[in-house]
Protein backbone atom coordinates (compact mmCIF):
# COMPACT_ATOMS: atom_id res chain seq x y z
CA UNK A 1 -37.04 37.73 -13.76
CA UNK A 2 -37.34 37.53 -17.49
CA UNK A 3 -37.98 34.22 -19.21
CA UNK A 4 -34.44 34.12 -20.56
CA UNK A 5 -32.96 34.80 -17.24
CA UNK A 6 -35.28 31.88 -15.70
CA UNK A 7 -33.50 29.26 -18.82
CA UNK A 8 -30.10 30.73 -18.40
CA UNK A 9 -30.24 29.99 -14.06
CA UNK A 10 -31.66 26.65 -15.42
CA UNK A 11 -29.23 25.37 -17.43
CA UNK A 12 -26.31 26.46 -15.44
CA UNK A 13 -28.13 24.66 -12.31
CA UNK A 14 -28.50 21.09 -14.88
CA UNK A 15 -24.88 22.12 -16.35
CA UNK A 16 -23.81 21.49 -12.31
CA UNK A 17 -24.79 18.48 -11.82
CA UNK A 18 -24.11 16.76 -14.97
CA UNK A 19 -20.45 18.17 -14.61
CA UNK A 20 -20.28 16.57 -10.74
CA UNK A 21 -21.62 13.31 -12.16
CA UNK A 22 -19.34 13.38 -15.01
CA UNK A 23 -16.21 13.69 -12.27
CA UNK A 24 -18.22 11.02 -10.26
CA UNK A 25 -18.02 8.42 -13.59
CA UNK A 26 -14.14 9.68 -13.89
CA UNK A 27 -13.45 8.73 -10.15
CA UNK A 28 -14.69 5.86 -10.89
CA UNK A 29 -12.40 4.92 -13.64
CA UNK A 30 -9.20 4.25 -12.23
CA UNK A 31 -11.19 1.34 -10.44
CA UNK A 32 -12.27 -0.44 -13.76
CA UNK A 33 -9.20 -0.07 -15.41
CA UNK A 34 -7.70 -1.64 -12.73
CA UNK A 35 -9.79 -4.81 -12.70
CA UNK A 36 -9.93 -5.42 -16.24
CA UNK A 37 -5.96 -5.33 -16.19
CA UNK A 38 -5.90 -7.73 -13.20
CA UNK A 39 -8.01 -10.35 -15.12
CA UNK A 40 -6.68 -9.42 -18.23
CA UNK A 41 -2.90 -10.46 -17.07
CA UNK A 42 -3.99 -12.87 -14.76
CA UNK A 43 -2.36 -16.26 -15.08
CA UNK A 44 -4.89 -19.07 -14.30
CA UNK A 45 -3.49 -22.52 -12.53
CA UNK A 46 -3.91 -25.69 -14.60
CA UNK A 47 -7.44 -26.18 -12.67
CA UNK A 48 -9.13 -22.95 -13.07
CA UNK A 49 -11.87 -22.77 -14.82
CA UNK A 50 -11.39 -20.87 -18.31
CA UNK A 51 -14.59 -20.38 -19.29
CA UNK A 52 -15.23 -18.42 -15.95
CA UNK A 53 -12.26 -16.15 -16.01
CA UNK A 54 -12.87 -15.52 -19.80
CA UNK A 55 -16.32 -14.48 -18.32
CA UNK A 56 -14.51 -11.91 -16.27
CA UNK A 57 -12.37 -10.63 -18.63
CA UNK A 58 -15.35 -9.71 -21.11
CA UNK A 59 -17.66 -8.69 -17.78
CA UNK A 60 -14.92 -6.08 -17.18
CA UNK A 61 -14.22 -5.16 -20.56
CA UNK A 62 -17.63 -4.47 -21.06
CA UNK A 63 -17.99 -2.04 -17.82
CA UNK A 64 -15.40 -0.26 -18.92
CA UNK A 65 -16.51 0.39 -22.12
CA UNK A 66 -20.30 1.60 -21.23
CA UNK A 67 -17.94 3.58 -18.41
CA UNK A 68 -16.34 5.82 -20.91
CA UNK A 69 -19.21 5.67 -22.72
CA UNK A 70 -21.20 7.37 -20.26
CA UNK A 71 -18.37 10.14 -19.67
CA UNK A 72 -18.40 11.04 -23.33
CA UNK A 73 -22.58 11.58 -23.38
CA UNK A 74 -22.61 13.02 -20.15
CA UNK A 75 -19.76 15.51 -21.15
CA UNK A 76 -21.14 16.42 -24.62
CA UNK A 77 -24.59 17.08 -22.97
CA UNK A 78 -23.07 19.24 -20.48
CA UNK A 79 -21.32 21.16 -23.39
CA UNK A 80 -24.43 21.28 -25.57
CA UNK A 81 -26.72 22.76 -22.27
CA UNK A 82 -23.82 25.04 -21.29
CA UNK A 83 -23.77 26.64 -25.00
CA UNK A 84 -27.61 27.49 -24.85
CA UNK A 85 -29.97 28.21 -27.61
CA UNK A 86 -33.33 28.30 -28.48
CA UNK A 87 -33.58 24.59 -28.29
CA UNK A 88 -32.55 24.34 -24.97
CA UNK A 89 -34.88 27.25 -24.12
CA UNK A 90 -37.89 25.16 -25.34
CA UNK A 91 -36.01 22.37 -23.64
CA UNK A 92 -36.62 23.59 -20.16
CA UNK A 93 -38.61 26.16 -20.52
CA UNK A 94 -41.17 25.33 -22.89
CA UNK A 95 -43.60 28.26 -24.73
CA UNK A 96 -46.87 28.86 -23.52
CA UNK A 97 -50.36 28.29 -25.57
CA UNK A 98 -50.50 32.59 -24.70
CA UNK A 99 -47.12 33.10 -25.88
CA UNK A 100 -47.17 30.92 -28.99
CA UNK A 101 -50.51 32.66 -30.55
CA UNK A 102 -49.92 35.90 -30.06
């Protein structure tokens, strides 16, 4: 097997599983929408504490953020592996002192 068939079975086996954890983050989406919207909308009795709903509200709001953050990378990375190149051939498949000097 040559060295460029070794990168290419490589990157399609990382290109795998950063595409099934980028559907794992997207599963998990629907979930943190859902609970910033609750807290968002929800309507606090005259002896709730504010401060600790207003806690919520940014606790969620910040999950959900780093969530889609983390979808974007992790789909940009899978695009930038799956597109190849020689920096993704020194990536995983670094050049030898032998190869480099002769």
């Amino acid at each position: 097997m040559s060295r460029k068939d070794l990168v290419l079975l490589g990157s399609r086996v990382v290109v795998v599983y950063l595409t099934v954890w980028t559907f794992s983050e997207v599963s998990a989406l629907p979930g943190s929408v859902y609970s910033f919207l609750y807290y968002l909308r929800y309507k606090p009795s005259p002896t709730a504490n504010l401060e600790y709903l207003d806690f919520l509200r940014h606790s969620h709001l910040i999950g959900l953020a780093f969530l889609i953050v983390r979808i974007i990378g992790l789909s940009l990375l899978t695009m930038w592996i799956h597109r190849g190149g020689p920096e993704i051939e020194n990536l995983l498949l670094p050049p030898t002192e032998e190869s480099t000097s002769t």
